[in-house]
C-alpha atoms as a PDB file:
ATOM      1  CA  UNK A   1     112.992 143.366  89.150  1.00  0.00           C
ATOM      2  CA  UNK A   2     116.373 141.447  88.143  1.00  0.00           C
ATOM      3  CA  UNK A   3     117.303 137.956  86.734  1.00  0.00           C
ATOM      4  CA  UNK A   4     119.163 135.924  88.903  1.00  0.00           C
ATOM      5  CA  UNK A   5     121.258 133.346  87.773  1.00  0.00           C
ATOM      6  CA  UNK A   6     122.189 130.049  89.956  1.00  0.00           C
ATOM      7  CA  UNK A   7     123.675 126.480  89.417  1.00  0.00           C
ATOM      8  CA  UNK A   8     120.486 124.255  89.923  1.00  0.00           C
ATOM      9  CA  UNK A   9     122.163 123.200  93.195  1.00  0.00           C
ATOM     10  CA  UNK A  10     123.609 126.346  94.390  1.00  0.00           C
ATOM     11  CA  UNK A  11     120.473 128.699  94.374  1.00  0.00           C
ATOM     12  CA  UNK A  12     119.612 130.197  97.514  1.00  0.00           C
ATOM     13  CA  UNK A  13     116.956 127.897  99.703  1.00  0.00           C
ATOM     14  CA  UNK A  14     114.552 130.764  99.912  1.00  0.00           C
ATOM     15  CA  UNK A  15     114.298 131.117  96.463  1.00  0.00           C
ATOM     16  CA  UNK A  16     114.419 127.385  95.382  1.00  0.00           C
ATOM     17  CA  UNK A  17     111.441 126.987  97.669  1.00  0.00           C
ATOM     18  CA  UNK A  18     109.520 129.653  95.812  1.00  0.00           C
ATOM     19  CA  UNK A  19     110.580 127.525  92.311  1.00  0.00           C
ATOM     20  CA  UNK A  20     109.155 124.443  93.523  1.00  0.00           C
ATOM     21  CA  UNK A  21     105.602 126.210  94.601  1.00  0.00           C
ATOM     22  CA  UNK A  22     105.829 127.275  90.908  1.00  0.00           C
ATOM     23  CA  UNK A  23     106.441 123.971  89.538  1.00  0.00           C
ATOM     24  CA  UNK A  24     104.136 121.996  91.959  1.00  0.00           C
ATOM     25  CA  UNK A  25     101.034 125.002  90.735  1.00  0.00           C
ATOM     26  CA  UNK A  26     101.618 123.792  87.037  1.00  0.00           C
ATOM     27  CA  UNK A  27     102.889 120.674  86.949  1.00  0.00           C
ATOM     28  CA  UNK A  28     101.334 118.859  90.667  1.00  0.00           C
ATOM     29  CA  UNK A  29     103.119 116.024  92.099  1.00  0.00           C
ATOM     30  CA  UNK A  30     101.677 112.405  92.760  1.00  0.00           C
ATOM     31  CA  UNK A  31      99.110 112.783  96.207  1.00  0.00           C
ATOM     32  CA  UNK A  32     101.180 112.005  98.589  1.00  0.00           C
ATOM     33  CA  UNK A  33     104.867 112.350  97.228  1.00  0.00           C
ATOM     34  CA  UNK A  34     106.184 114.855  98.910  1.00  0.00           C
ATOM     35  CA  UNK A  35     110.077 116.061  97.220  1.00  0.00           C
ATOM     36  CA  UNK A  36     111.948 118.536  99.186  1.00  0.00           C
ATOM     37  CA  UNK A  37     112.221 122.436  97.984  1.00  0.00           C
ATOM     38  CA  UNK A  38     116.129 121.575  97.925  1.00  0.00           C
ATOM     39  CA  UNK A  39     116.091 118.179  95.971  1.00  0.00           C
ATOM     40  CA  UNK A  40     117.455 118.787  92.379  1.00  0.00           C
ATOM     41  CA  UNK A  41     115.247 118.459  89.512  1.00  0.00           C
ATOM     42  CA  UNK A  42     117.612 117.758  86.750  1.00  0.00           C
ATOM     43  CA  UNK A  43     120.108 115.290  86.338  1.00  0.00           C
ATOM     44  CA  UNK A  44     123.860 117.342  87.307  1.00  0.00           C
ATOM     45  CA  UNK A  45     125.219 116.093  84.128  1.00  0.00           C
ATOM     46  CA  UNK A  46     123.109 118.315  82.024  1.00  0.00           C
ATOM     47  CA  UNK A  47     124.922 121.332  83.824  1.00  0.00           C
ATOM     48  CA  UNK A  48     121.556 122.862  85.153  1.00  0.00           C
ATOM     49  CA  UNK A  49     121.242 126.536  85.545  1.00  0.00           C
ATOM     50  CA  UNK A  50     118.577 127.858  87.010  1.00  0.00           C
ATOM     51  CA  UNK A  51     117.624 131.680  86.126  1.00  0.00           C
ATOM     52  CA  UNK A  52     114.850 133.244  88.120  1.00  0.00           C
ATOM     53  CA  UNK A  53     113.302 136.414  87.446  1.00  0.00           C
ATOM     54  CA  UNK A  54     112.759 137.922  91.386  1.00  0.00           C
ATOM     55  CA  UNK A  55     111.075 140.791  92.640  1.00  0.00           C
ATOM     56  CA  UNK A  56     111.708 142.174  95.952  1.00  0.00           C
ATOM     57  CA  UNK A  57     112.690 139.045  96.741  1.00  0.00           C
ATOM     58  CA  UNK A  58     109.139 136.942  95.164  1.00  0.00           C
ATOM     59  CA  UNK A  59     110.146 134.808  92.417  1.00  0.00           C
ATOM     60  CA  UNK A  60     107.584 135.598  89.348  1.00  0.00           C
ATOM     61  CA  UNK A  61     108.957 133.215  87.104  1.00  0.00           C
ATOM     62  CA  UNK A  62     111.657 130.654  86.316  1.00  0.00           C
ATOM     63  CA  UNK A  63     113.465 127.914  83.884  1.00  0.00           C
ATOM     64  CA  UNK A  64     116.267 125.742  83.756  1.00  0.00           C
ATOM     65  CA  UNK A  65     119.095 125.835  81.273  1.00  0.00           C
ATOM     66  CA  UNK A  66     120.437 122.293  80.233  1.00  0.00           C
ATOM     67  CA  UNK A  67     123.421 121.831  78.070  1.00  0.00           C
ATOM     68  CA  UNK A  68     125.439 118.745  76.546  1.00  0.00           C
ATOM     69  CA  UNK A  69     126.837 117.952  73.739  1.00  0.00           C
ATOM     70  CA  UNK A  70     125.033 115.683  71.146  1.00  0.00           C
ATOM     71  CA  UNK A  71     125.955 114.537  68.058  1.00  0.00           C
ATOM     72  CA  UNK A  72     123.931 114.895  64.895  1.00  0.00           C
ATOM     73  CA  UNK A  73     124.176 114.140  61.185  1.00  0.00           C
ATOM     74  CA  UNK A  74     128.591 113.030  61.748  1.00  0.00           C
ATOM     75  CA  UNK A  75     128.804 116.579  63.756  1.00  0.00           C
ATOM     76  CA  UNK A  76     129.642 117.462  67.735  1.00  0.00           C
ATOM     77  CA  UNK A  77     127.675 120.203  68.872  1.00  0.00           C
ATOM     78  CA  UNK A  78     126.762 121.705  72.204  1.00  0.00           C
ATOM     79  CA  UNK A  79     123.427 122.067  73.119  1.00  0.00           C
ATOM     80  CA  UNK A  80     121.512 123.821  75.349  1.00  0.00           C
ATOM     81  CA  UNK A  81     117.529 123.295  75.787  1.00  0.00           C
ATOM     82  CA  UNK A  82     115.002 125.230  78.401  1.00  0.00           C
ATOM     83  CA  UNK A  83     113.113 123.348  81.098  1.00  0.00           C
ATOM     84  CA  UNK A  84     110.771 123.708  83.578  1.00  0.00           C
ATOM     85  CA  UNK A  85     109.591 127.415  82.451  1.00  0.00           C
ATOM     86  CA  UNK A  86     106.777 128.664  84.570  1.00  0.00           C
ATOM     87  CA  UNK A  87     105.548 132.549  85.711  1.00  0.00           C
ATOM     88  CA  UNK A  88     103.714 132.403  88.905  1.00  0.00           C
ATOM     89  CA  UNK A  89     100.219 132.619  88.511  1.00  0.00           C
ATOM     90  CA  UNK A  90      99.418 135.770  89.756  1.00  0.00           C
ATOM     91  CA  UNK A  91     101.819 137.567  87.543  1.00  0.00           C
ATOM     92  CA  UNK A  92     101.152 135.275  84.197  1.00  0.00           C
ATOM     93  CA  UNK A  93      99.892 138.160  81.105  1.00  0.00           C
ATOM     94  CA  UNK A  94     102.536 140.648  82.342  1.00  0.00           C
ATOM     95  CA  UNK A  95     105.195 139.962  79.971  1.00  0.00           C
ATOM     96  CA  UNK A  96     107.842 137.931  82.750  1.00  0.00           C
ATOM     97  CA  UNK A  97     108.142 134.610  81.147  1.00  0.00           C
ATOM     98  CA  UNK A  98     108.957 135.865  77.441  1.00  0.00           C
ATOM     99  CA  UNK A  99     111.210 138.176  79.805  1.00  0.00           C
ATOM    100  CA  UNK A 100     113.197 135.513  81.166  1.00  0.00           C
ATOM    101  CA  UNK A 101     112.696 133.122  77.823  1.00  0.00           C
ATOM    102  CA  UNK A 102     114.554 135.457  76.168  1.00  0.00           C
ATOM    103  CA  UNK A 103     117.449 136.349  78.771  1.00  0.00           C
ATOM    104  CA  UNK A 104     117.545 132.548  78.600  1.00  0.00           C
ATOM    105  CA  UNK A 105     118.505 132.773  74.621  1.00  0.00           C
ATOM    106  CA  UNK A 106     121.279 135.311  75.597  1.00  0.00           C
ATOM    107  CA  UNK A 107     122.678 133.284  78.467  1.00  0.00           C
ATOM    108  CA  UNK A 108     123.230 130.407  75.696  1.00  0.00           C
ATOM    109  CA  UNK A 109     124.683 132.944  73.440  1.00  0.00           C
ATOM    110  CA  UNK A 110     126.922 133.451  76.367  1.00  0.00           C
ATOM    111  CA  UNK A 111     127.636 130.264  77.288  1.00  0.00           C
ATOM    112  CA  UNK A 112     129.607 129.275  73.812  1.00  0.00           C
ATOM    113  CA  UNK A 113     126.249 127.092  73.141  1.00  0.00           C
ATOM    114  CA  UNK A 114     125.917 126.079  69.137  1.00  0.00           C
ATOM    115  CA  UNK A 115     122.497 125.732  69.328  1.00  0.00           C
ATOM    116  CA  UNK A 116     119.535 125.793  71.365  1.00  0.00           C
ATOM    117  CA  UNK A 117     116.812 123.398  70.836  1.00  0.00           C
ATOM    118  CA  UNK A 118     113.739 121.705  73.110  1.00  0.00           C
ATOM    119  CA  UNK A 119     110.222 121.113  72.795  1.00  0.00           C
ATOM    120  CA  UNK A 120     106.845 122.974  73.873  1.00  0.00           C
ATOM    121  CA  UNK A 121     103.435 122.836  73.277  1.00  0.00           C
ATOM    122  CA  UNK A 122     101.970 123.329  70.082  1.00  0.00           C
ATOM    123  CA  UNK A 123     100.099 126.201  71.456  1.00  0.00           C
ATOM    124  CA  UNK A 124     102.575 127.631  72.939  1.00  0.00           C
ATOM    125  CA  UNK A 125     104.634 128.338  69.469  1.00  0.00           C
ATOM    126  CA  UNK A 126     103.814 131.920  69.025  1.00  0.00           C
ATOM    127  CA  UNK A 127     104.924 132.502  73.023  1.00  0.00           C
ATOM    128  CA  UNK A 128     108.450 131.527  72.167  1.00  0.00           C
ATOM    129  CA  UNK A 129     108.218 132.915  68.730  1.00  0.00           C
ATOM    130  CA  UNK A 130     108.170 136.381  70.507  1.00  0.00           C
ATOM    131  CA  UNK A 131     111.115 135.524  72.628  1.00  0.00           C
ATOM    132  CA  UNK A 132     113.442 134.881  69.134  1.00  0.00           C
ATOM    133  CA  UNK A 133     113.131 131.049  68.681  1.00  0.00           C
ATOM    134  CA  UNK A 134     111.606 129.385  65.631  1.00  0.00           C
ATOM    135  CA  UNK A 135     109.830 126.317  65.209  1.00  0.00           C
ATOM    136  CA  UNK A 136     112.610 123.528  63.138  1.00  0.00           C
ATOM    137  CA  UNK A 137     109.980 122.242  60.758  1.00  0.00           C
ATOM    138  CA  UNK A 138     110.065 118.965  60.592  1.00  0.00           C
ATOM    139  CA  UNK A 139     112.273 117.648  63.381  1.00  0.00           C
ATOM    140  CA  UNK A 140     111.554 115.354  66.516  1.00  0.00           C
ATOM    141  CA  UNK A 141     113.616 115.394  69.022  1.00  0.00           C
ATOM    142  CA  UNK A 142     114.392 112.017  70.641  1.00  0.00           C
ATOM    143  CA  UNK A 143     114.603 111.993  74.551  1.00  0.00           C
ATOM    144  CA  UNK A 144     115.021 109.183  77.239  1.00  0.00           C
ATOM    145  CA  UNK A 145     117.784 106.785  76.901  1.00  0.00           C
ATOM    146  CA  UNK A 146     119.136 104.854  73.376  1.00  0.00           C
ATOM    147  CA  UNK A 147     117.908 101.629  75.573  1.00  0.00           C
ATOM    148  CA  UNK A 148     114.892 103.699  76.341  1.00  0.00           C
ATOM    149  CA  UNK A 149     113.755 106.204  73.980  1.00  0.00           C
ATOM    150  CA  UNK A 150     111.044 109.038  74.334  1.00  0.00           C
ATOM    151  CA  UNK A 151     110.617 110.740  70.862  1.00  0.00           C
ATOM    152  CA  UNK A 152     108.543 114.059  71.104  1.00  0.00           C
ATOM    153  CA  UNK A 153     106.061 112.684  68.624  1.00  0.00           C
ATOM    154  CA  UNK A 154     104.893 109.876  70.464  1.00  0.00           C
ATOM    155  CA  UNK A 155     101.173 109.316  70.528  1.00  0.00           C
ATOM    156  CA  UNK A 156      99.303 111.984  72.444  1.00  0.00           C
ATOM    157  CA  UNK A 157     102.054 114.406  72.002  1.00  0.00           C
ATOM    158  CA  UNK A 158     101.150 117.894  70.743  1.00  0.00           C
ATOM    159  CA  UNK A 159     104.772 118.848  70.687  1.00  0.00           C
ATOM    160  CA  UNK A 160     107.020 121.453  67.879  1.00  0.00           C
ATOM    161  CA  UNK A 161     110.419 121.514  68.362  1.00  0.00           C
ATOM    162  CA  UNK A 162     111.839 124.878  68.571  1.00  0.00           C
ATOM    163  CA  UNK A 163     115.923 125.916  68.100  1.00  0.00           C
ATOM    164  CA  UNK A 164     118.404 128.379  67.451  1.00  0.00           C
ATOM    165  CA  UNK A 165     121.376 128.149  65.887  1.00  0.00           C
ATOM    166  CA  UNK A 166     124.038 130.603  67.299  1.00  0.00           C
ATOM    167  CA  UNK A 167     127.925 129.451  66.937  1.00  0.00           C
ATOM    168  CA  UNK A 168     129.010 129.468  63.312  1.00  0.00           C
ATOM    169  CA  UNK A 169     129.341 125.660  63.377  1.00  0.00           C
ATOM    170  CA  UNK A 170     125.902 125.656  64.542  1.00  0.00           C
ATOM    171  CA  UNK A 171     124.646 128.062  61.856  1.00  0.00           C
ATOM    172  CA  UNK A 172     126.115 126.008  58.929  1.00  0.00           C
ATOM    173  CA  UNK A 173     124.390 122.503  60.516  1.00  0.00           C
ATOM    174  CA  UNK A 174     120.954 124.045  60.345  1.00  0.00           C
ATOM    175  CA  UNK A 175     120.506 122.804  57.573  1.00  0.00           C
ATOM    176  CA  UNK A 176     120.999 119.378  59.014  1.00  0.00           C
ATOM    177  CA  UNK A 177     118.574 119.692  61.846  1.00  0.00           C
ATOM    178  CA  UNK A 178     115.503 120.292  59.731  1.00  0.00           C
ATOM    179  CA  UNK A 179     113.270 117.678  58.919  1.00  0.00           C
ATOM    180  CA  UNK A 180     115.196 114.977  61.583  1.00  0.00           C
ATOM    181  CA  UNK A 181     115.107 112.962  64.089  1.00  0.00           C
ATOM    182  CA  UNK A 182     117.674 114.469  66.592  1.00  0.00           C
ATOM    183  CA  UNK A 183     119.052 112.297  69.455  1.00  0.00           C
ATOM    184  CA  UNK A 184     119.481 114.285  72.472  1.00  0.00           C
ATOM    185  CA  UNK A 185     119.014 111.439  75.083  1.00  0.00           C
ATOM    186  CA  UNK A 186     119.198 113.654  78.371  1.00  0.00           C
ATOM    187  CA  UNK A 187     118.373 110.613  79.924  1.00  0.00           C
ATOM    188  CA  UNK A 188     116.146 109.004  82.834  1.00  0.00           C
ATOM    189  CA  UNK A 189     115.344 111.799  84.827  1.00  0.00           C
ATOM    190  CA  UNK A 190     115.503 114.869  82.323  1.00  0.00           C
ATOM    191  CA  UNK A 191     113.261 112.711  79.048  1.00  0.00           C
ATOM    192  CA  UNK A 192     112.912 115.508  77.079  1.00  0.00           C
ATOM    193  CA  UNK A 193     114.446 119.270  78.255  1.00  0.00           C
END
């Protein structure tokens, strides 16, 4: 078993195929719409990097890395946020997503990130808990567009935000982040990372 570790638009057809199968199990597209295995998912501009955790060539589960800098409370930072996480179905209880959740931490670490942040499921807290983030009490994080926003409390929403801070800048603004409204605006096709 290894983690591989592509830009969105460079990963190997094979495997991108296997991604999308992934994807289409959780999240299905409209009947009909058919998008191919190549197409990117993410907007370029949000630097997407795919990492895939492969067996013997079988993908068993995968997420995107997005980055860009925001700015919050009169400070720059950059900013990374996971997307699209997802463990094949036939592996899911086995331990692969937390896994790759948490190589995904590291690779931010790695990539001179100040902070991670992005939103999940309130029941799905304690999953990324146990792959080192914590929930930012308090905070919403605003998606979409600033013509066009998509805060993560909107109505139906059961969304927490969870972050780390990792960069000493981004240590001394946690502070900051708590308790906000933080505009990330990844934009049209990427609401909310």
């Amino acid at each position: 078993m290894q983690i591989l570790s592509f830009a969105e638009e460079a990963t190997p057809f094979e495997l991108r195929a296997q991604v999308r199968e992934l994807q289409e199990q959780a999240w299905p597209s409209s009947p009909g719409s058919v998008v191919p295995a190549d197409a990117p998912v993410h907007d370029l501009a949000l630097r997407p990097l795919s990492l895939l955790l492969v067996d013997d060539g079988v993908v068993l589960a995968a997420l995107d890395v997005l980055s860009k800098e925001i700015v919050h409370a009169g400070g720059r930072y950059a900013a990374g946020g996971l997307s699209t996480v997802v463990t094949r179905r036939e592996a899911r209880g086995r331990g692969h997503g937390r896994h790759l959740v948490t190589a995904a931490r590291e690779t931010m670490i790695a990539l001179n990130l100040d902070l991670g942040l992005f939103t999940c499921d309130s029941p799905l807290r304690a999953f990324y808990e146990s792959a080192g983030w914590r929930v930012l009490p308090g905070s919403v994080l605003i998606g979409g567009t600033p013509e066009d926003p998509f805060p993560s409390d909107s109505p139906g929403f059961h969304k927490v935000t969870m972050a780390d801070f990792f960069s000493p800048e981004g240590q001394k603004a946690e502070e900051a982040f708590r308790d906000s409204r933080i505009e990330l605006y990844p934009g049209e096709i990427d609401k909310l990372w």
